[in-house]
N, C-alpha and C. Protein backbone atom coordinates (compact mmCIF):
# COMPACT_ATOMS: atom_id res chain seq x y z
N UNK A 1 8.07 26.09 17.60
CA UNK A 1 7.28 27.26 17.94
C UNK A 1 6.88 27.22 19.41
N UNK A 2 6.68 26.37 19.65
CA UNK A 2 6.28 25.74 21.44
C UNK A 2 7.25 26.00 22.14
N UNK A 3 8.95 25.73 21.87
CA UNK A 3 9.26 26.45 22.66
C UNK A 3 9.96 27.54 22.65
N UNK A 4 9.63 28.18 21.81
CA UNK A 4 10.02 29.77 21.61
C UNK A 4 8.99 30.75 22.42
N UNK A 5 7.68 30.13 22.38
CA UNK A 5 6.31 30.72 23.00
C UNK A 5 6.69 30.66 24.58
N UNK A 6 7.10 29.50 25.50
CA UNK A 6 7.85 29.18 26.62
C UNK A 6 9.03 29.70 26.81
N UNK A 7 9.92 30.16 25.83
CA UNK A 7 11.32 31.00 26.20
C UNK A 7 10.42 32.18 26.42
N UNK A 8 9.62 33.04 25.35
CA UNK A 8 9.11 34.18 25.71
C UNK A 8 8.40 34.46 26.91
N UNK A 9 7.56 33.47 27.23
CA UNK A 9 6.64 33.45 28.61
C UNK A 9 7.99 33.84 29.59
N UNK A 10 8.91 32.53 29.88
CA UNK A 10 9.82 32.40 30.91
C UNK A 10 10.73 33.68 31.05
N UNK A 11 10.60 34.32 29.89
CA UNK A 11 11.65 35.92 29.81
C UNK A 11 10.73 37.23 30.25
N UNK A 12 9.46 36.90 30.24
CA UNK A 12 8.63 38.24 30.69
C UNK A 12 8.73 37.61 31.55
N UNK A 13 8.21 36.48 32.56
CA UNK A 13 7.89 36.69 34.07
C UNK A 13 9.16 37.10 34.63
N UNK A 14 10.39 36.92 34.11
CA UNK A 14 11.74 36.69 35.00
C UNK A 14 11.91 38.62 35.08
N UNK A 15 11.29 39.21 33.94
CA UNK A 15 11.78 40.85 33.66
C UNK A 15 10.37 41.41 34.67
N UNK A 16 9.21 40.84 34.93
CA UNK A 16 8.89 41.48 36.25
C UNK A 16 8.53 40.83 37.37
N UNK A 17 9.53 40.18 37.66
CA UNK A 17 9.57 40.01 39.11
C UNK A 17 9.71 41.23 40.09
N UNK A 18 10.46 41.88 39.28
CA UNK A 18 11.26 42.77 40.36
C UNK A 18 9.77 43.91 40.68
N UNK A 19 9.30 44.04 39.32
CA UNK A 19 8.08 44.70 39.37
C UNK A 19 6.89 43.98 40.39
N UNK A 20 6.70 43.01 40.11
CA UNK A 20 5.66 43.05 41.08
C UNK A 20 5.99 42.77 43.10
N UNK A 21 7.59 42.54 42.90
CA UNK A 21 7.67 42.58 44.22
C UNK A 21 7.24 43.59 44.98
N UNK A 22 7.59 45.02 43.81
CA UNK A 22 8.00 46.21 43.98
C UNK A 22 5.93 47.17 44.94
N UNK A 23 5.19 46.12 44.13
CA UNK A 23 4.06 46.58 44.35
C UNK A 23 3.76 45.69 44.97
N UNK A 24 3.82 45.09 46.66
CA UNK A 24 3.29 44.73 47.71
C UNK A 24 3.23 45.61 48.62
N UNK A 25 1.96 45.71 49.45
CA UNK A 25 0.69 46.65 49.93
C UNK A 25 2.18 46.51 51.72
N UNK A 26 2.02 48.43 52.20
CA UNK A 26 3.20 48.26 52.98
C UNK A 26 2.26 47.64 54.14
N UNK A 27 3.29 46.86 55.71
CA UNK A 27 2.44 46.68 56.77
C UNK A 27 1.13 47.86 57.88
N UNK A 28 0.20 47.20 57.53
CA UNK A 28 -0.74 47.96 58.32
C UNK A 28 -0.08 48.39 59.54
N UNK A 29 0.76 48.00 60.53
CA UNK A 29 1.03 48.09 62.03
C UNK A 29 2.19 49.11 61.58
N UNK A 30 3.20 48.67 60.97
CA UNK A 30 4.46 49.27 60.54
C UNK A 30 4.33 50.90 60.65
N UNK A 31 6.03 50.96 60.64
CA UNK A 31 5.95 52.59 60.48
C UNK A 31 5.77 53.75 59.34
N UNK A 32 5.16 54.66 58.82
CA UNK A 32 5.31 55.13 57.40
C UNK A 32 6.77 55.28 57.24
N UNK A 33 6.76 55.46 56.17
CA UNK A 33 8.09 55.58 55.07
C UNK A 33 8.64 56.51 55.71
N UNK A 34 10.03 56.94 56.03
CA UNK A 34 10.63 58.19 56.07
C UNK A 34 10.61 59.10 54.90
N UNK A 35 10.64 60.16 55.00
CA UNK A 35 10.40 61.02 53.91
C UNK A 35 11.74 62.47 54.37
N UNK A 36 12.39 61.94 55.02
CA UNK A 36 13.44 62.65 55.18
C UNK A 36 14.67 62.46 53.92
N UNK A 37 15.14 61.56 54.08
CA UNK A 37 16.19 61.11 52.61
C UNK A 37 15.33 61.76 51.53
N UNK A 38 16.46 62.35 50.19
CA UNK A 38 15.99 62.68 48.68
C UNK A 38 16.13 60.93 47.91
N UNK A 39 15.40 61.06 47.46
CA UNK A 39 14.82 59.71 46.31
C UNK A 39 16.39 59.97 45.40
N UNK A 40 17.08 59.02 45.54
CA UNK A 40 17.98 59.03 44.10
C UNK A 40 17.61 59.33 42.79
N UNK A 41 18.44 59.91 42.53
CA UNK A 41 18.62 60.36 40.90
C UNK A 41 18.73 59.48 40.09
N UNK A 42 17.64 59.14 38.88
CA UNK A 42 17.95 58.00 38.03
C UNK A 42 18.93 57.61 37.30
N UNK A 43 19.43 57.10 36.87
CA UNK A 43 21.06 56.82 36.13
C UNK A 43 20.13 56.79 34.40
N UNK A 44 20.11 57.75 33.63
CA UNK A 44 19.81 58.42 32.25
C UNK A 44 20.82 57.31 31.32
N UNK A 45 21.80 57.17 31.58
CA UNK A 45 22.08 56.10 30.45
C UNK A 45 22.46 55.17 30.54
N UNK A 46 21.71 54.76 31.73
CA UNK A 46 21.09 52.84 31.68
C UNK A 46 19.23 52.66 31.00
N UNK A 47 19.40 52.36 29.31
CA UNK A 47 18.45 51.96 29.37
C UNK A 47 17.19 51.16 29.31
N UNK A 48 16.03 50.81 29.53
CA UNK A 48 15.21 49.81 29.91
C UNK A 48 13.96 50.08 29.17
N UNK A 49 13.35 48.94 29.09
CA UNK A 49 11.98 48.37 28.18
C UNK A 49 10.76 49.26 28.90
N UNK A 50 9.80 49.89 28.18
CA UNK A 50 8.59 50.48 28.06
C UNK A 50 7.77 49.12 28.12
N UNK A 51 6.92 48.76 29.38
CA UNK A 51 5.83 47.86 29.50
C UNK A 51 4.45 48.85 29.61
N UNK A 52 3.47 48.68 28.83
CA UNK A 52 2.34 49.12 28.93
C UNK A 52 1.71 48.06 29.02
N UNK A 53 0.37 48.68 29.92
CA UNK A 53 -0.65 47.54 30.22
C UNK A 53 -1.67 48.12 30.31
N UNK A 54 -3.36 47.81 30.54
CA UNK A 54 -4.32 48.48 31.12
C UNK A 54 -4.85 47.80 31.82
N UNK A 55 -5.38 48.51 32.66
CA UNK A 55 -5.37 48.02 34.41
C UNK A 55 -7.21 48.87 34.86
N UNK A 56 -7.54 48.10 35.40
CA UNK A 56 -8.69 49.16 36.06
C UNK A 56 -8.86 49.26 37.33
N UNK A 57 -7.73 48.62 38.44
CA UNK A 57 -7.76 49.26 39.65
C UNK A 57 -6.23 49.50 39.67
N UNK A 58 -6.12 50.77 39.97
CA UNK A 58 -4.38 50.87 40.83
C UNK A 58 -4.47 50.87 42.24
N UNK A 59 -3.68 49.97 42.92
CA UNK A 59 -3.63 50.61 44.25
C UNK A 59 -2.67 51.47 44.73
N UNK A 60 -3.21 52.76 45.37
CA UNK A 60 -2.06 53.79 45.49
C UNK A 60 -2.01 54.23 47.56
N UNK A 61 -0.61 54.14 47.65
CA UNK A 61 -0.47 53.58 49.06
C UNK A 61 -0.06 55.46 49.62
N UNK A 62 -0.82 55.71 50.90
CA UNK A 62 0.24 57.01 50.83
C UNK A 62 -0.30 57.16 52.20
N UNK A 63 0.78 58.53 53.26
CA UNK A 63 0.58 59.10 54.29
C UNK A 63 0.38 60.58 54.34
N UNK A 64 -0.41 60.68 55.03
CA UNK A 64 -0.88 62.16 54.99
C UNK A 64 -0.10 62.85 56.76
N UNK A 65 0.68 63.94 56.17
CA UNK A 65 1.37 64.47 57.90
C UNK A 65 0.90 65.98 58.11
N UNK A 66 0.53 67.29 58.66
CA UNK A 66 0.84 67.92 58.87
C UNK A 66 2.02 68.28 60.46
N UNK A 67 1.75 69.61 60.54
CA UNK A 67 3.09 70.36 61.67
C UNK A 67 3.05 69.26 62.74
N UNK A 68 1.51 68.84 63.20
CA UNK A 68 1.43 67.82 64.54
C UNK A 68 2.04 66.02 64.27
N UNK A 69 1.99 65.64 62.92
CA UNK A 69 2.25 64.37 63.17
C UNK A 69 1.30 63.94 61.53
N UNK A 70 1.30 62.78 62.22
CA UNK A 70 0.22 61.61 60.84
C UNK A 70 -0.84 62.19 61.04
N UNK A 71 -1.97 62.16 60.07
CA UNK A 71 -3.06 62.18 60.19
C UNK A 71 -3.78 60.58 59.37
N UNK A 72 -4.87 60.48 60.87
CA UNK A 72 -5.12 59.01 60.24
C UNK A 72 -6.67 58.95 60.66
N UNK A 73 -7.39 58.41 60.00
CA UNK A 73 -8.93 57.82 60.11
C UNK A 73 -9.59 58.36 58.53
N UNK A 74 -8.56 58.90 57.79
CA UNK A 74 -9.16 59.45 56.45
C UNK A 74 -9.88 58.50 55.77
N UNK A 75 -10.96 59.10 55.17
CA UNK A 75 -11.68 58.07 54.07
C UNK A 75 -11.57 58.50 52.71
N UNK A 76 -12.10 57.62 51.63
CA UNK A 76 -11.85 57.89 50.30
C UNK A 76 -12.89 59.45 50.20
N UNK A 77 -13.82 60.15 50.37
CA UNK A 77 -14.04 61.21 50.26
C UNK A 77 -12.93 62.30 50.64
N UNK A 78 -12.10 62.15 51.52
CA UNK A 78 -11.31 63.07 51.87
C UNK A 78 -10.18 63.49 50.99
N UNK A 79 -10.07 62.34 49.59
CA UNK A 79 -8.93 62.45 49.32
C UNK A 79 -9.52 62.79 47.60
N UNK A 80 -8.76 63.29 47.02
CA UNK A 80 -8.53 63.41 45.48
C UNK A 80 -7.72 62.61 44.33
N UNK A 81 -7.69 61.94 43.71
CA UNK A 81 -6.62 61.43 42.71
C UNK A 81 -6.79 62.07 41.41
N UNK A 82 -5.59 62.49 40.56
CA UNK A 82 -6.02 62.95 39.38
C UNK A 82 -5.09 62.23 38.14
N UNK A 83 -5.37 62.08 37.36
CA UNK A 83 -4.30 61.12 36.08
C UNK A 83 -4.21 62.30 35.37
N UNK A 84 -3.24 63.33 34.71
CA UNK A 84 -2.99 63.78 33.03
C UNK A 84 -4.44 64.66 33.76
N UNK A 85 -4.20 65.35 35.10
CA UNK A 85 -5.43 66.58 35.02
C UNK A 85 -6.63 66.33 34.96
N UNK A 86 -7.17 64.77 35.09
CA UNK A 86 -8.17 64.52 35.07
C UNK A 86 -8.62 63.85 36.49
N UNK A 87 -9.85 64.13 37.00
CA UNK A 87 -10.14 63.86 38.22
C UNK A 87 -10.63 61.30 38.35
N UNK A 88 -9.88 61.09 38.66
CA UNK A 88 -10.14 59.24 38.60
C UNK A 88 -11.07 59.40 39.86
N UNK A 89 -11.86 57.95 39.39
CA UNK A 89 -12.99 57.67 40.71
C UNK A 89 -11.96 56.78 41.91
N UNK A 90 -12.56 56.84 43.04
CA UNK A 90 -11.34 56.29 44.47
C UNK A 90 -12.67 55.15 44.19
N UNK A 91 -12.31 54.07 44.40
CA UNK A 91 -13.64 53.27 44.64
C UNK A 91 -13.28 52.18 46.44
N UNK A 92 -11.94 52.67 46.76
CA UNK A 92 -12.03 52.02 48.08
C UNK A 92 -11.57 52.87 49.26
């Protein structure tokens, strides 16, 4: 049973690696993302495992541009988040 409990451990961390690489915070100095390229189209019949979890902070990374450029010095009042139409608290 011990090591079936250790195959299972060793098979979830190895299935999100890719996940949590995926969520490291981008460089402060760096440039924003281009937003010129379209996001690829998902490939529909490759398919993959449903992980649910509950979480009570997300961190959500983003740039704000209008016609002139970036806009930057925003604070959490300036901004809105909403889940499923519902308004979430920003707490940073």
């Amino acid at each position: 049973m011990r090591h079936l409990s250790a195959a299972l451990f060793a098979s979830t961390v190895l299935l999100l690696l890719p996940a949590l690489h995926a969520q490291e915070a981008p460089s402060p100095g760096g440039p924003p993302p281009s937003s010129s390229a379209p996001a690829p189209e998902p490939d529909e019949s490759i398919s993959s495992p449903t992980i649910r979890v509950r979480t009570n902070l997300v961190n959500t990374y983003f740039s704000v541009r209008d016609k002139n450029g970036y806009l930057t010095g925003l604070h959490k009042d300036d901004c809105q988040i909403f889940e499923n139409k519902a308004p979430q608290t920003i707490r940073n």
